[in-house]
N, C-alpha and C. Protein backbone atom coordinates (compact mmCIF):
# COMPACT_ATOMS: atom_id res chain seq x y z
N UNK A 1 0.86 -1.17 0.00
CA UNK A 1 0.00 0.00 0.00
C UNK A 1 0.91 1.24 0.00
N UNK A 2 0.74 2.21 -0.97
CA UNK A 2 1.21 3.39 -1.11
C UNK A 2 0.46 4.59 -0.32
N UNK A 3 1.68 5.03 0.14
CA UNK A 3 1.15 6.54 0.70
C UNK A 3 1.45 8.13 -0.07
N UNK A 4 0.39 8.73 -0.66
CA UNK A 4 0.47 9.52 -1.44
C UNK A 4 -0.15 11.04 -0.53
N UNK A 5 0.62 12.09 -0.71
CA UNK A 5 0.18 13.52 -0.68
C UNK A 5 0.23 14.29 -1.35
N UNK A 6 -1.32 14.56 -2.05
CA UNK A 6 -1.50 15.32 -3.45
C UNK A 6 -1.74 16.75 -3.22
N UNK A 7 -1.48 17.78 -3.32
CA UNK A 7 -1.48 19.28 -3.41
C UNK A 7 -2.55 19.25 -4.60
N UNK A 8 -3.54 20.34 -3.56
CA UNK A 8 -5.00 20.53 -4.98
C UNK A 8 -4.49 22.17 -5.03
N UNK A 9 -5.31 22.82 -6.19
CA UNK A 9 -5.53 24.13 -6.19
C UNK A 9 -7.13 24.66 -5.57
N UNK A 10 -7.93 23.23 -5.86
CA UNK A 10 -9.23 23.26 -5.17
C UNK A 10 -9.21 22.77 -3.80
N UNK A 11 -9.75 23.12 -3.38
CA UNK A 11 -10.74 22.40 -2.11
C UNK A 11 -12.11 21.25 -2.61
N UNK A 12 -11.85 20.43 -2.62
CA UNK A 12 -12.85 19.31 -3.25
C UNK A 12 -14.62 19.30 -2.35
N UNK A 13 -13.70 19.49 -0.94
CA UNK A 13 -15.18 19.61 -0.04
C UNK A 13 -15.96 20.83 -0.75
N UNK A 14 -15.62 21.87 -1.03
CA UNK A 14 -16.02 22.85 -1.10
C UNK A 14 -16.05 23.91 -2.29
N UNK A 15 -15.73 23.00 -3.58
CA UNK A 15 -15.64 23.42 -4.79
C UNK A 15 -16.63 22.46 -5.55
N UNK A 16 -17.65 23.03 -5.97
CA UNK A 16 -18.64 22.05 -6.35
C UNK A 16 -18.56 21.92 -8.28
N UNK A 17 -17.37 22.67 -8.99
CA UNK A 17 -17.24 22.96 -10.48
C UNK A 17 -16.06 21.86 -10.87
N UNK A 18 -15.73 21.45 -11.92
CA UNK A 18 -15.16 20.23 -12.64
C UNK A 18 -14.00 20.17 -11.83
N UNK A 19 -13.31 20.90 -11.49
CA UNK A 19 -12.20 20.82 -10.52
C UNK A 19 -12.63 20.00 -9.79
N UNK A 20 -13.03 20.50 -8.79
CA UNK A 20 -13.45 19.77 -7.19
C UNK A 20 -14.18 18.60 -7.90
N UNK A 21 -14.96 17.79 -8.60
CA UNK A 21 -15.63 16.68 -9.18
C UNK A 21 -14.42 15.91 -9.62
N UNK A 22 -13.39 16.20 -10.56
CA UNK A 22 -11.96 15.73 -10.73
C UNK A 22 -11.01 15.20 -9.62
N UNK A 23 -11.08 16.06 -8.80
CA UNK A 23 -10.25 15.90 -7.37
C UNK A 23 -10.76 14.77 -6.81
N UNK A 24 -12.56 14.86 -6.55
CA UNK A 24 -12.95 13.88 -5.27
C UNK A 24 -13.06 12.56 -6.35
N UNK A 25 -13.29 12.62 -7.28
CA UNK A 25 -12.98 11.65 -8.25
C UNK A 25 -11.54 10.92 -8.20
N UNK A 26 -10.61 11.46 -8.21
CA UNK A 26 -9.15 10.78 -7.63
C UNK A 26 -8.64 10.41 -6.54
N UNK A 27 -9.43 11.02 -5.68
CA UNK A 27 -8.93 11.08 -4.21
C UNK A 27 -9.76 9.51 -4.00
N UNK A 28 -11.03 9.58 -4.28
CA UNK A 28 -12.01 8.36 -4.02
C UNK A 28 -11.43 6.60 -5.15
N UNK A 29 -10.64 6.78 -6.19
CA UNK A 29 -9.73 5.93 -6.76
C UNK A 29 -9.15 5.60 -5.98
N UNK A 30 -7.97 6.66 -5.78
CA UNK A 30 -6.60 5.69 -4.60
C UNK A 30 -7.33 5.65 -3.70
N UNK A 31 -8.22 6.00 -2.84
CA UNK A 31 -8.82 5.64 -1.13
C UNK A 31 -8.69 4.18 -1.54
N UNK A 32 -8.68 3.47 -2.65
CA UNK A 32 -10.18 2.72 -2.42
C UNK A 32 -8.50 1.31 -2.06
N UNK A 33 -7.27 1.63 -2.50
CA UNK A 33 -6.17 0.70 -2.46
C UNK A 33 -5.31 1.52 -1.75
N UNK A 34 -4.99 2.46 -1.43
CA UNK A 34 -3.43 3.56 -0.89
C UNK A 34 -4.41 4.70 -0.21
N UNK A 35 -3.39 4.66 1.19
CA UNK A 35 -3.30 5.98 2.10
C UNK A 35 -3.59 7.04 1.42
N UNK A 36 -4.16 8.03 1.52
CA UNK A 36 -3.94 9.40 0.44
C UNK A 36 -4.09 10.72 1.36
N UNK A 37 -3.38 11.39 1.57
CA UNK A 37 -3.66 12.50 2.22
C UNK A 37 -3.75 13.55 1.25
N UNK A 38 -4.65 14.54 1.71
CA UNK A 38 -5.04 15.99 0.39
C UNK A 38 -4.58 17.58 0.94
N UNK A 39 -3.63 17.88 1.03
CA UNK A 39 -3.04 19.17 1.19
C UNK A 39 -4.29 20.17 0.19
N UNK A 40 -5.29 21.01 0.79
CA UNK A 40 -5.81 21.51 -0.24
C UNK A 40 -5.27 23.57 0.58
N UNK A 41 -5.73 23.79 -0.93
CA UNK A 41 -5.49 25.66 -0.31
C UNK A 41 -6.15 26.05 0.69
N UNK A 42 -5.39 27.29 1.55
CA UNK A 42 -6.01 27.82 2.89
C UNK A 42 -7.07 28.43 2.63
N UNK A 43 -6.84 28.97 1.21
CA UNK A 43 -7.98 30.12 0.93
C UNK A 43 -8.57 29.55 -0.64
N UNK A 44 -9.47 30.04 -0.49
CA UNK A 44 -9.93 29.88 -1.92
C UNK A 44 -9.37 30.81 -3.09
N UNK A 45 -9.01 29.97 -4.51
CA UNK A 45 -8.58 31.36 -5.17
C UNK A 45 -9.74 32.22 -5.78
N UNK A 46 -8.98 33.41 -5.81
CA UNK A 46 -9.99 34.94 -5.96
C UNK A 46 -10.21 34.67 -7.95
N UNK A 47 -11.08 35.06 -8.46
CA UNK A 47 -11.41 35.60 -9.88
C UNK A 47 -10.33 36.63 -10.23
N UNK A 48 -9.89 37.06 -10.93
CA UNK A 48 -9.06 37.78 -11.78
C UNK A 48 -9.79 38.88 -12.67
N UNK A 49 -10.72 39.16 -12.62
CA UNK A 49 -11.71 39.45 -13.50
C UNK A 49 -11.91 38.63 -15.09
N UNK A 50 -11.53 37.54 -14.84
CA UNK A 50 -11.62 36.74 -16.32
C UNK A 50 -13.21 36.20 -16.24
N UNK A 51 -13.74 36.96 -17.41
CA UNK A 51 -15.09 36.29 -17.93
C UNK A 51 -16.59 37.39 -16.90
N UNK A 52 -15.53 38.58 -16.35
CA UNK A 52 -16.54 39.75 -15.87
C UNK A 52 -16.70 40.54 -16.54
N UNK A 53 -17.36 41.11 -17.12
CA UNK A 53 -17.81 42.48 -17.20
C UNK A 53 -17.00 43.69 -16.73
N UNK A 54 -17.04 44.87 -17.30
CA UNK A 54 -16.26 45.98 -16.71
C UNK A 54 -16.74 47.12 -17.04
């Protein structure tokens, strides 16, 4: 059994868009044979204004 620690840019609990669905999607693969621990971000990342209005 392998022990893996994956660095997200999401938060999987708490990102409900293809990211976070991708993530808990991998995380729930290896659970299912290997240890997996999930380092996710402290903060959520901010918009950039990409795809706002101005």
């Amino acid at each position: 059994m392998a022990k893996f620690f994956i660095a997200s840019l999401v938060d999987p609990a708490s990102h409900p868009g293809g990211a976070g669905t991708y993530t808990r999607g991998l995380l729930g693969a290896l659970k299912s044979s290997h240890v997996v621990h999930l380092v996710a971000p402290l903060h959520p990342p901010q918009a950039h204004g990409i795809g706002r209005a101005k």
